[in-house]
Protein backbone atom coordinates (compact mmCIF):
# COMPACT_ATOMS: atom_id res chain seq x y z
CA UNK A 1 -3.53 -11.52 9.26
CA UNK A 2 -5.72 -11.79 6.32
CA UNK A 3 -6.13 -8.73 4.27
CA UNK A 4 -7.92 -8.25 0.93
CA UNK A 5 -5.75 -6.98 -1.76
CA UNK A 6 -6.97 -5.59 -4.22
CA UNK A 7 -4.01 -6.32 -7.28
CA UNK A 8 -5.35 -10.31 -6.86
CA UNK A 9 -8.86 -9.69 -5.57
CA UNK A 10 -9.06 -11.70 -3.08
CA UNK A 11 -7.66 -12.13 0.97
CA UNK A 12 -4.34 -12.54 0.91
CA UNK A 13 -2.11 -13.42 4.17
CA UNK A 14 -0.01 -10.10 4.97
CA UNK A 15 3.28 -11.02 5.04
CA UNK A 16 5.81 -8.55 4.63
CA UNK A 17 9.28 -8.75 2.56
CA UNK A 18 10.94 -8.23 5.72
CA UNK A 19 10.67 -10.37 8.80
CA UNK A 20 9.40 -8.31 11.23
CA UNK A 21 9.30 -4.63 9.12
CA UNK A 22 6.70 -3.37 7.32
CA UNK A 23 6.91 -0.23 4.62
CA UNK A 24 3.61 1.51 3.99
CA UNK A 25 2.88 4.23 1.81
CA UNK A 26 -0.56 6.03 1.95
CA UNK A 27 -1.59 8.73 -0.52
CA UNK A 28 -2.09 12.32 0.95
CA UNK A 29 -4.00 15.07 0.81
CA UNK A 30 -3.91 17.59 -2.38
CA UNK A 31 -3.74 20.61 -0.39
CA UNK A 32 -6.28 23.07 -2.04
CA UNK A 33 -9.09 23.25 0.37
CA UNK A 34 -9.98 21.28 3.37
CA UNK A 35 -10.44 17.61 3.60
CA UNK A 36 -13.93 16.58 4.04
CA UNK A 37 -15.26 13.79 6.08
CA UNK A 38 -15.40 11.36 3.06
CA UNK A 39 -11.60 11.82 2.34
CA UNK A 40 -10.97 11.56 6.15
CA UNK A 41 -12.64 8.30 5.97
CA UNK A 42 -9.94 6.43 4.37
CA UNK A 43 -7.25 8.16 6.43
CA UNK A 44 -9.20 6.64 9.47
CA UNK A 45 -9.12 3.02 8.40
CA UNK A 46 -5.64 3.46 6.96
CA UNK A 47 -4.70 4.48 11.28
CA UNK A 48 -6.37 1.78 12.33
CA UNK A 49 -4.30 -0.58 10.15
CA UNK A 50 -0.84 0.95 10.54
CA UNK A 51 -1.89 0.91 14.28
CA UNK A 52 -2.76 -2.69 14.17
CA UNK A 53 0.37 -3.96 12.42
CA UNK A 54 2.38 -1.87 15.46
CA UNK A 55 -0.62 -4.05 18.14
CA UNK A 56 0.89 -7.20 16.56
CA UNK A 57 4.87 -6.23 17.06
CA UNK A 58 5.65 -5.31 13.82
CA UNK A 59 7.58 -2.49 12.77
CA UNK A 60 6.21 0.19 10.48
CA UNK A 61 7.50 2.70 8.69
CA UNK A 62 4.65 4.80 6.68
CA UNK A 63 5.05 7.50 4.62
CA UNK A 64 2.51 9.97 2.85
CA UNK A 65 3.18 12.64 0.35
CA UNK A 66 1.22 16.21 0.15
CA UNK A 67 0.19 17.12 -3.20
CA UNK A 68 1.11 20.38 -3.41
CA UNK A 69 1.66 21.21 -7.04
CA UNK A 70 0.95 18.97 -10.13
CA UNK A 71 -2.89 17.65 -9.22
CA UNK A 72 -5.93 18.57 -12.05
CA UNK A 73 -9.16 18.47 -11.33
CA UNK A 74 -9.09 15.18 -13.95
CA UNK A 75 -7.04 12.89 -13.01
CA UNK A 76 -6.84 12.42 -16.47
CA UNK A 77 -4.38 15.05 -16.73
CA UNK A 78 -7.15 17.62 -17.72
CA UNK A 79 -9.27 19.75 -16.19
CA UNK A 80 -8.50 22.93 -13.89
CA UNK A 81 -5.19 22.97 -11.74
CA UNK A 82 -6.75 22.03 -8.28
CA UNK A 83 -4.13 24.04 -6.28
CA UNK A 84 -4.00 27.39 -8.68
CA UNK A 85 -8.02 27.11 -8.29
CA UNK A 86 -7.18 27.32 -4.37
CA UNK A 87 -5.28 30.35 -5.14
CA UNK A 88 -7.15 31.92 -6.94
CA UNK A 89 -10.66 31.18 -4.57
CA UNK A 90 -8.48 32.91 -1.71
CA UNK A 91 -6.46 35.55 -3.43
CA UNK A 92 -2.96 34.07 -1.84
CA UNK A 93 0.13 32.44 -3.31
CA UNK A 94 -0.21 28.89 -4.14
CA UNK A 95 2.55 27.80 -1.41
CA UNK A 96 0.11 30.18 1.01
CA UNK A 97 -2.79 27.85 -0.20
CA UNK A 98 -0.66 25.14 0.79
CA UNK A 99 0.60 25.85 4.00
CA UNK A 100 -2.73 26.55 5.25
CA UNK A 101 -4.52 23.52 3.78
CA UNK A 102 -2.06 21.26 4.98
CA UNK A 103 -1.40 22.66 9.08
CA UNK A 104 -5.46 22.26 8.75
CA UNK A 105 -5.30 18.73 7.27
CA UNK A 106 -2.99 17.99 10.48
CA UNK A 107 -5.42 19.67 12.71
CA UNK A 108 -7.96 17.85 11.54
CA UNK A 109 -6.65 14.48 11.89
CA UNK A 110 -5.35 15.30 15.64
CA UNK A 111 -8.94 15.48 16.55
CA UNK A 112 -9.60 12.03 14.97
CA UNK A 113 -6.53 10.83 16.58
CA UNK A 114 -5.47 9.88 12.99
CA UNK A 115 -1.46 9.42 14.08
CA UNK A 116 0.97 11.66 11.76
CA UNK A 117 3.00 9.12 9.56
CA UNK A 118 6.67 8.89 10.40
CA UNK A 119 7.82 10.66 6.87
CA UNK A 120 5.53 13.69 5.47
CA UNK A 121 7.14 14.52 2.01
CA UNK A 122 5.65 17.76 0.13
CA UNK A 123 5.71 16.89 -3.81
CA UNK A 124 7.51 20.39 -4.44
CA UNK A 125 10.79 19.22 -1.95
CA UNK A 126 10.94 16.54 -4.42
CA UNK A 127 11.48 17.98 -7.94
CA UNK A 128 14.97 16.65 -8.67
CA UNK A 129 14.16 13.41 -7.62
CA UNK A 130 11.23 13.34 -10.50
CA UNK A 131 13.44 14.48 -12.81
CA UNK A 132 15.85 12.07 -12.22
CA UNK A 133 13.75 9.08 -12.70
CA UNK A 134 11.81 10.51 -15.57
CA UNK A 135 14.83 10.94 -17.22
CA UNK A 136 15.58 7.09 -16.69
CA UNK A 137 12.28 5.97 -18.11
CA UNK A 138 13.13 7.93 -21.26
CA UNK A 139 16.02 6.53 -21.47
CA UNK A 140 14.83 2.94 -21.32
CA UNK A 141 12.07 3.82 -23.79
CA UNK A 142 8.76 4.47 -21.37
CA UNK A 143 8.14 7.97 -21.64
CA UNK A 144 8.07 10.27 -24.56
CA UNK A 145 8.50 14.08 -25.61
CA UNK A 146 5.35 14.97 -27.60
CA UNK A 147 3.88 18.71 -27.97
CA UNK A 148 6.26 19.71 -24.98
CA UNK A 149 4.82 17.41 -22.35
CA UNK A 150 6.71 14.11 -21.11
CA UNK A 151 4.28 11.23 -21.56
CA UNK A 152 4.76 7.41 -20.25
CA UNK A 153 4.05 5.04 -23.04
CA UNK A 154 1.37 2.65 -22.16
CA UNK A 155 1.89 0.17 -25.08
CA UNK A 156 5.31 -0.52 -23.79
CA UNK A 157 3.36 -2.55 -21.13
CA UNK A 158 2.17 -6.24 -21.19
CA UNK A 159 -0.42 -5.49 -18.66
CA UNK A 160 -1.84 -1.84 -18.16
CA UNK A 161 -5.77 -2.11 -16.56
CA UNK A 162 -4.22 -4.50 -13.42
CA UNK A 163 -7.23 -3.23 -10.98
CA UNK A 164 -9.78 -4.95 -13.18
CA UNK A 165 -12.57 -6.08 -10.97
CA UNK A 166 -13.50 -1.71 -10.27
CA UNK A 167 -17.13 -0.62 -11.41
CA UNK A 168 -17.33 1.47 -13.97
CA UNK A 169 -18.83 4.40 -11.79
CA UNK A 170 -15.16 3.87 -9.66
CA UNK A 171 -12.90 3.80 -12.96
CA UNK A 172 -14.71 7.27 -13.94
CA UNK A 173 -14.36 9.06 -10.65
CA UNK A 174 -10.92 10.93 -11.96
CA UNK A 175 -13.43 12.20 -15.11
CA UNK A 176 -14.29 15.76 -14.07
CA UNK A 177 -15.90 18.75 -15.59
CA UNK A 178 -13.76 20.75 -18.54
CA UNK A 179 -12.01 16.97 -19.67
CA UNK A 180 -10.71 17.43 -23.15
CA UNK A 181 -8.96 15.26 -25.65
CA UNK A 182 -5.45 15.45 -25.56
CA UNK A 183 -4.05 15.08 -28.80
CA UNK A 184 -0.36 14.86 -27.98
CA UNK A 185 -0.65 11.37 -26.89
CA UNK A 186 0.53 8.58 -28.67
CA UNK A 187 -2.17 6.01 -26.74
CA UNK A 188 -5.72 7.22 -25.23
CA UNK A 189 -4.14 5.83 -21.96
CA UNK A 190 -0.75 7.44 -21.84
CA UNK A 191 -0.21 9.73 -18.77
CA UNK A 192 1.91 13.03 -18.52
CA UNK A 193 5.37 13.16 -16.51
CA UNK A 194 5.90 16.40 -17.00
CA UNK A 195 4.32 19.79 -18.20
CA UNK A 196 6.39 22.03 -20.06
CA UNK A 197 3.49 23.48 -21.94
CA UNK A 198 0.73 24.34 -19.86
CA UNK A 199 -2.56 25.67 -21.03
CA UNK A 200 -2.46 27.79 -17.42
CA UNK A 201 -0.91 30.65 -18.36
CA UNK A 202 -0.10 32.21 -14.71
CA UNK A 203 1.07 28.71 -13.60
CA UNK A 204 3.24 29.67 -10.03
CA UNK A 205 5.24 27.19 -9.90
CA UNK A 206 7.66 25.77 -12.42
CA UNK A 207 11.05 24.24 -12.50
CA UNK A 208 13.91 23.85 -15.02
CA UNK A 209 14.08 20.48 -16.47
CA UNK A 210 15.68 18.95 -19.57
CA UNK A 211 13.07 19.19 -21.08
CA UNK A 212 12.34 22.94 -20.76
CA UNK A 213 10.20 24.79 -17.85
CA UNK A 214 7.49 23.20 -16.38
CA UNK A 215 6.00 21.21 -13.31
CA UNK A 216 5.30 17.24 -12.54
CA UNK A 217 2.20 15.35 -13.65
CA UNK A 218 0.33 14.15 -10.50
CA UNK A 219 1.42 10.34 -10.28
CA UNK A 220 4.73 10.25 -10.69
CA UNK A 221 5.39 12.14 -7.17
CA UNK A 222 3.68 9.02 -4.71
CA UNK A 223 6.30 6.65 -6.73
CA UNK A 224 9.46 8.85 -6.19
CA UNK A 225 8.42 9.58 -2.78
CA UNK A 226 7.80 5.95 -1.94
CA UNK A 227 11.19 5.16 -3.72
CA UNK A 228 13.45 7.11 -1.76
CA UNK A 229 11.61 6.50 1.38
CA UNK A 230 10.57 2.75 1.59
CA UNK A 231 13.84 0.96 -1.01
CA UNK A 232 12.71 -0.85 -4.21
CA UNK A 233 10.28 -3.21 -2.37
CA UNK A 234 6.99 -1.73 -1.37
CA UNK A 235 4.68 -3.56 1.31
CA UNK A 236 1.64 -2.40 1.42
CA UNK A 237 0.20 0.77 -0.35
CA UNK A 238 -3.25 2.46 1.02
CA UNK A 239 -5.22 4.95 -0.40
CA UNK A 240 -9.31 5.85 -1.92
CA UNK A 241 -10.96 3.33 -3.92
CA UNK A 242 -11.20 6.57 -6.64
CA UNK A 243 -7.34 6.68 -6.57
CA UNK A 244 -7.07 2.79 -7.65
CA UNK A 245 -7.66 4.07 -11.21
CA UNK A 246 -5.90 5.91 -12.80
CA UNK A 247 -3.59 7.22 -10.16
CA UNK A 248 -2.39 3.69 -9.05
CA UNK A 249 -2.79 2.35 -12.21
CA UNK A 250 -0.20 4.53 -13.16
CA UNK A 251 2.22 4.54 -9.96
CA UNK A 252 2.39 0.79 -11.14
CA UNK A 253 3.12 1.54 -14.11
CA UNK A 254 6.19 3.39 -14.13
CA UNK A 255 7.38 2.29 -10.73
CA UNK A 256 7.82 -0.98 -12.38
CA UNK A 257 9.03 0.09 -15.76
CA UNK A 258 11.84 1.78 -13.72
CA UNK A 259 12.86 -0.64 -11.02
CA UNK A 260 12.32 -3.39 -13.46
CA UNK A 261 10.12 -5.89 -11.05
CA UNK A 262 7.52 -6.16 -9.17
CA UNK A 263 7.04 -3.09 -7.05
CA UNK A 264 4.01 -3.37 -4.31
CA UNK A 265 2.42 -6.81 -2.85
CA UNK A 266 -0.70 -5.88 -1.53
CA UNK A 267 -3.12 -2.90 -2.26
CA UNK A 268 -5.55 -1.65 0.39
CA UNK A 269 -8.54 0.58 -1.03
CA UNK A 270 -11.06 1.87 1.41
CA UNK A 271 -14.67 2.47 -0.27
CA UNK A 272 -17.08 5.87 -0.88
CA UNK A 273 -18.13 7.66 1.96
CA UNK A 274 -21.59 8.56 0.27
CA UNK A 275 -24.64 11.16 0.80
CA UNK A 276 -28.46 10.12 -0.01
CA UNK A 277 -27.36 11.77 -3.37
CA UNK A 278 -24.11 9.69 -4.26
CA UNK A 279 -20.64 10.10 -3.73
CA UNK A 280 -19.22 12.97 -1.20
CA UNK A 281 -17.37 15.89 -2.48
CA UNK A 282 -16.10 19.07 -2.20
CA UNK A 283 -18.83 20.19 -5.45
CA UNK A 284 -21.85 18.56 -3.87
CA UNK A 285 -23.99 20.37 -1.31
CA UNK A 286 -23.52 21.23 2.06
CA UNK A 287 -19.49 20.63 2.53
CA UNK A 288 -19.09 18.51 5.10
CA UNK A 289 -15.83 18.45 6.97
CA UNK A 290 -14.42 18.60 10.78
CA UNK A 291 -14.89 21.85 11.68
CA UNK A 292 -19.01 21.49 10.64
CA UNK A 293 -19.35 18.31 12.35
CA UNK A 294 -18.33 20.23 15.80
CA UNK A 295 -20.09 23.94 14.95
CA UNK A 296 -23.12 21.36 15.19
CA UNK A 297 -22.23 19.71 18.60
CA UNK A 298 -20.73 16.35 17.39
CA UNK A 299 -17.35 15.36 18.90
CA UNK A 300 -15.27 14.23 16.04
CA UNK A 301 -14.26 10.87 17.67
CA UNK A 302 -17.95 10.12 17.22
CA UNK A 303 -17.52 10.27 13.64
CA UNK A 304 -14.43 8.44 13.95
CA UNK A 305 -16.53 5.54 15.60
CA UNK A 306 -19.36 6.29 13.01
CA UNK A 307 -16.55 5.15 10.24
CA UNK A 308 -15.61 1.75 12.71
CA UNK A 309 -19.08 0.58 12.26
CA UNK A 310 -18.62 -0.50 9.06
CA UNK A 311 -16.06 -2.66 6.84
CA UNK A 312 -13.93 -0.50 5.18
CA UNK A 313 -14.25 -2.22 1.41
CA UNK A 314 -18.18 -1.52 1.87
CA UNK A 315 -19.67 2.37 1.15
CA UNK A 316 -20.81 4.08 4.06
CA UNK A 317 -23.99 6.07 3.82
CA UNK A 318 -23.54 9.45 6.00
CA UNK A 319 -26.76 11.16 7.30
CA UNK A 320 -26.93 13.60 9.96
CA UNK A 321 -29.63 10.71 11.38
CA UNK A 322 -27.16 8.06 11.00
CA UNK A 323 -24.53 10.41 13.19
CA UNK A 324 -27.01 10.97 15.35
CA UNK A 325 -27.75 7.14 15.59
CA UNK A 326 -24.04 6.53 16.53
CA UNK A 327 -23.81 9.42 19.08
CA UNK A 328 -26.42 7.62 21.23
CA UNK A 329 -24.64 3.83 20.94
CA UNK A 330 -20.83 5.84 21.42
CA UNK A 331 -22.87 7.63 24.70
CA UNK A 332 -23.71 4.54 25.78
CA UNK A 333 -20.46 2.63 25.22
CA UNK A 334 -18.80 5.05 27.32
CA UNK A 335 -21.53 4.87 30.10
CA UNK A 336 -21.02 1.01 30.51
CA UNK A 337 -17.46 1.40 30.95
CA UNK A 338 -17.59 4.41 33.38
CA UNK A 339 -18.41 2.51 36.27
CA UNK A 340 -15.38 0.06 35.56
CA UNK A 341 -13.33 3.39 36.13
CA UNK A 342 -14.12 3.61 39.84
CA UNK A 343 -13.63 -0.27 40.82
CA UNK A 344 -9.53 -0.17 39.77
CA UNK A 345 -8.41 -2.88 42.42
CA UNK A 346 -8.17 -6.46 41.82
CA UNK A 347 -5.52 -8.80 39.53
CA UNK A 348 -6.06 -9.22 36.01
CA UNK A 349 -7.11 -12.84 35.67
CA UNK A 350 -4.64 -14.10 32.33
CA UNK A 351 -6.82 -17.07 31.47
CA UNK A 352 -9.72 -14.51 31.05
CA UNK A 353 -7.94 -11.60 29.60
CA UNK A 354 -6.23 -14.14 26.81
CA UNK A 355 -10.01 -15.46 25.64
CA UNK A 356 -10.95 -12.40 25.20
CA UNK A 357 -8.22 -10.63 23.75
CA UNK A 358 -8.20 -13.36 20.86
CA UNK A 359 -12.27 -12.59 20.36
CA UNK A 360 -10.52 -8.55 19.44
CA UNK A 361 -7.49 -10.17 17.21
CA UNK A 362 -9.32 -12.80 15.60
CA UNK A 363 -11.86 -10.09 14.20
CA UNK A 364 -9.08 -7.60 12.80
CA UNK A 365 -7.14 -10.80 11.27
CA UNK A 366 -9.88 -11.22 8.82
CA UNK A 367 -9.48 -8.25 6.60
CA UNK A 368 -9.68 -5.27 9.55
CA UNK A 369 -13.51 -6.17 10.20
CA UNK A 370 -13.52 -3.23 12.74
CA UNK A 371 -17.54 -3.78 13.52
CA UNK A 372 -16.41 -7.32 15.03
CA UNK A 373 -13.52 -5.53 16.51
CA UNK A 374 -16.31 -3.35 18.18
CA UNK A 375 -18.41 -6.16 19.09
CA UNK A 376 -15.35 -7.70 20.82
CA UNK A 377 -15.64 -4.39 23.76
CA UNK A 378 -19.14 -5.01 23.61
CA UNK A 379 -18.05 -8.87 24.68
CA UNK A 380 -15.61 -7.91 27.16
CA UNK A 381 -18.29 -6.10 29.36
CA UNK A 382 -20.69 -8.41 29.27
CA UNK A 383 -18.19 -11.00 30.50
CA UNK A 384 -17.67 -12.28 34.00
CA UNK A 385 -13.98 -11.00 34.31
CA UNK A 386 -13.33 -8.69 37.54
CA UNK A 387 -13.09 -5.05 36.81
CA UNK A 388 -9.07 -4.55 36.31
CA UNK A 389 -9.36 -6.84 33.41
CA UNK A 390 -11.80 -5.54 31.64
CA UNK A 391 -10.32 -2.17 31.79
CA UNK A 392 -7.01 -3.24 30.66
CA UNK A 393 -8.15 -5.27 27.88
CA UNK A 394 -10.31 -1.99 26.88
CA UNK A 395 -7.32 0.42 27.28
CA UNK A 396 -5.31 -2.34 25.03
CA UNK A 397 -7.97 -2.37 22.04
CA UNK A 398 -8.11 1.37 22.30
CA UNK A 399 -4.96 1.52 21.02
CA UNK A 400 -5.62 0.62 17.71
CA UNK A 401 -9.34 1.80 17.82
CA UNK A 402 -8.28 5.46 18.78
CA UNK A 403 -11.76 6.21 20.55
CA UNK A 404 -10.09 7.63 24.08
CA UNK A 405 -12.51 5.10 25.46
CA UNK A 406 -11.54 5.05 28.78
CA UNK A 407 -10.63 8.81 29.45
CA UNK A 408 -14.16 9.88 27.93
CA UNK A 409 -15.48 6.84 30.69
CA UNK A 410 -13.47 8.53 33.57
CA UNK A 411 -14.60 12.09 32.59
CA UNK A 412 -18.54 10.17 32.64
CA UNK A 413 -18.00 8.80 35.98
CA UNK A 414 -16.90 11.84 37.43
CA UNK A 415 -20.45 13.74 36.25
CA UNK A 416 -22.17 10.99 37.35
CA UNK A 417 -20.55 10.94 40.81
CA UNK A 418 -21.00 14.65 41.17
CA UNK A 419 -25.19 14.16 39.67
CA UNK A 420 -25.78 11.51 42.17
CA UNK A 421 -24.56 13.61 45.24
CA UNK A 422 -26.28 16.85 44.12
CA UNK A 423 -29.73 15.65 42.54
CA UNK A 424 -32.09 14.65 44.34
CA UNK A 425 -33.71 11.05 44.07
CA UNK A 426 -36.66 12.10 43.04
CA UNK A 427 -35.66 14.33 40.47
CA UNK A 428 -33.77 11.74 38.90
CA UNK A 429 -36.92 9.73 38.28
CA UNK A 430 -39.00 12.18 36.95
CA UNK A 431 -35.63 12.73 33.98
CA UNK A 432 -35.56 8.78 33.46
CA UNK A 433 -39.66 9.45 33.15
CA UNK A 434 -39.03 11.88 30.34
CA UNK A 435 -36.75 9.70 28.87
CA UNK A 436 -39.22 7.20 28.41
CA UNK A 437 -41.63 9.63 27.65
CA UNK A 438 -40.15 11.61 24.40
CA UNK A 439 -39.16 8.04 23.02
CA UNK A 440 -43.03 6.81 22.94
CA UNK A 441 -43.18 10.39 21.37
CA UNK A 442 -45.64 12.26 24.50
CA UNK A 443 -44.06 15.11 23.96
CA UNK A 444 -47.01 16.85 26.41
CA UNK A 445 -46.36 14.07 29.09
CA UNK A 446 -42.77 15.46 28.73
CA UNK A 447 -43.34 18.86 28.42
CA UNK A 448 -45.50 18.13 31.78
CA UNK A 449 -42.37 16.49 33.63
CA UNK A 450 -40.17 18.96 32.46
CA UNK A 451 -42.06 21.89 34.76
CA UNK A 452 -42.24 19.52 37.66
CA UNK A 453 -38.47 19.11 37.22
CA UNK A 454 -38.34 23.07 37.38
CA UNK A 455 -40.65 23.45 40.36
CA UNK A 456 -38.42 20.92 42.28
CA UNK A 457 -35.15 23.52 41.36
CA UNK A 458 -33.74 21.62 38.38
CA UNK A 459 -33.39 22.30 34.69
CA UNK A 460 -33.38 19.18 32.17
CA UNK A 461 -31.64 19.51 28.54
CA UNK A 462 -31.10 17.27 25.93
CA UNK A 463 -27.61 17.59 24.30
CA UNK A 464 -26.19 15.41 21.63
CA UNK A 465 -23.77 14.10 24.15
CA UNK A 466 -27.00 12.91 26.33
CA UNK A 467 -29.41 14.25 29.00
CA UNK A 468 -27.76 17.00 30.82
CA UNK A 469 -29.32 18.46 34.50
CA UNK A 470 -28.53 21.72 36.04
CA UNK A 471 -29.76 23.49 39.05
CA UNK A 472 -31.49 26.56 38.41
């Protein structure tokens, strides 16, 4: 499998440090609010790769952290507290805001059969475990005490900026409102370790260090988490293409200045998820998460697909057109397999199912090109393999596309079985009329057909799941 990775950028083989194992660590959520569809973008393409390493045979182990304590709105270490915000916003204890933000995270990623990582590690279980390894980078002579804060010294480094090939637009993204100088640090790029002094005042949640009272800086939990989870040797690390800088930048950093080599081979960033008007986020407009997408009739899967349509290094444009766009082509995906669903008999011919299974392989070797991986269902319909072989081949890509493709086409083909027993012939033509009708835009030709459809005992409705026909 080629993958790009973005430390060397360029397409790397994927070849892990282990025969056979591979340890993955993907940045979670900060647990403040809910996750909107742009953050649930790269937690889709980070599924379907952990998914595809398991489709090879290999072994993964993948562990995410929730950022429960420690994130600013700057991920420049300035900036509003992003989870005493929450708390404040809702009136509840910041481990309230917490638990809530992060069973709804879960939630959320059930419904875009996003699979739960094997280890889930909450930064505030962790606080020794910083401690401890901020301590050792102090006493090798990385970090620093200055104006109460613990800092990690950035000129002890031979090589700091190692994502160098990011726009400028993506090495801004942790530059938020309220971002102030801060005049403790030795170098304009030095990060804090730890907070003792704290310009929040009502800060909730603080722990005795050495160093006094006070709470972790944002980027050193994903290293100690990764650390004590995956060993010294890190495979593959996932995450936004806005976390690449600083908040990778900086996992590198002192991961390495602690361990003392190299710490991660390969980096995989997934791109924006952008609006008309730029980048999605929680400030911007109309919030757009889960929950909206299905208060306006849109199964989440179809989103899910929406995000498979494109590569994951390019940014996706979201509309509520584009959605729309992809709700007719997932409808009609589903409708071309349903009939497979009802013609289960026959052997799967090998020769047949081996072509076209390398067509599906071949397109998620180079770099997880999911569109091609799409194309390759597309291919395996349109082929002249019997029925049982196209549906297994479909049930075995499904398992690292995560669509339900084939219980959606059952569900279909028992509607349609039950439509063409119940309708009557010619009611059906006069729908497929309408059809055509409201696509040339005769919307009085269709408002026409539509009352002979009721004076024949039927009504017709469009839904965004397709044309739906009731008796009256």
């Amino acid at each position: 499998m080629l993958l790009y990775n973005s430390l060397s950028h360029k397409k790397e083989e994927f070849i892990p440090n282990e025969a056979g194992r591979v340890s993955m660590y993907t940045c979670g959520p900060t647990v403040y609010h809910f996750a909107h569809i742009g953050n649930l973008r790269s937690y889709i393409m980070e599924d379907v790769l952990e998914k595809y390493l398991r489709f090879t045979g290999l072994d993964v182990k993948r562990v995410m952290n929730i950022t429960d304590v420690g994130h600013l709105t700057s991920d420049g270490d300035t900036g509003d507290d992003k989870m005493l915000k929450g708390a404040k916003r809702e009136h509840k204890t910041v481990m309230e805001i917490a638990k809530f933000y992060t069973d709804a995270f879960f939630t959320d990623c059930a419904k875009l059969n996003i699979k739960t990582p094997d280890v889930v590690v909450p930064a505030t279980t962790y606080i020794d475990e910083f401690i401890r390894v901020i301590s050792s980078l102090m006493d090798k002579g990385y970090a620093y005490e200055a104006g109460g804060n613990i800092y990690f010294d950035t000129s002890k480094l031979d090589k700091y900026y190692v994502f160098g090939d990011f726009s400028e637009e993506d090495l801004e993204v942790g530059v938020r409102e309220g971002v102030e100088a801060d005049g403790n640090k030795k170098n304009k790029a030095d990060f804090v370790l730890w907070f003792t002094k704290s310009k929040f005042d009502d800060q909730e949640l603080k722990w005795d260090s050495p160093w006094g009272v006070g709470y972790p800086g944002w980027h050193i939990e994903c290293s100690c988490i990764s650390m004590k989870n995956l060993g010294e040797y890190l495979d593959l690390h996932c995450g936004g293409i806005d976390n690449a800088f600083p908040h990778h930048t900086n996992e590198i950093a002192q991961s390495e200045a602690y361990l003392g080599h190299k710490w991660c081979n390969y980096w995989f960033h997934v791109h924006h998820l952008n609006t008309t008007n730029g980048k999605m986020s929680k400030s911007k407009g109309e919030f757009l998460t889960v929950s909206l997408l299905e208060e306006k009739g849109y199964d989440p899967l179809v989103y899910r697909y929406f995000c498979l349509l494109s590569h994951y290094r390019k940014s996706l444009v979201f509309s509520w057109e584009n959605l729309d766009n992809a709700v007719v082509t997932f409808n009609k995906l589903i409708a071309k397999i349903a009939p497979l669903t009802q013609e289960k008999s026959g052997e799967i011919d090998k020769a047949e199912y081996d072509r076209l299974m390398n067509g599906f392989t071949s397109a998620l070797d180079n770099d997880l090109n999911t569109s091609l991986a799409l194309t390759a269902v597309y291919d395996v319909l349109k082929s002249g393999a019997n029925a049982a072989t196209k549906l297994a081949l479909i049930a075995e890509f499904d398992k690292v596309l995560g669509l339900n493709l084939i219980k959606k086409a059952e569900e279909k083909a028992s509607q349609g079985a039950g439509n063409a027993a119940d309708i009557p012939a010619e009611v059906l033509e006069l729908v497929e009329q309408r059809k055509a009708a409201r696509k040339d835009k005769n919307f009085a030709l269709a408002d026409e057909l539509r009352d002979k459809i009721a004076a024949l005992g039927y009504e017709v409705k469009e839904t965004r799941q397709g044309t739906e026909i009731n008796k009256l």
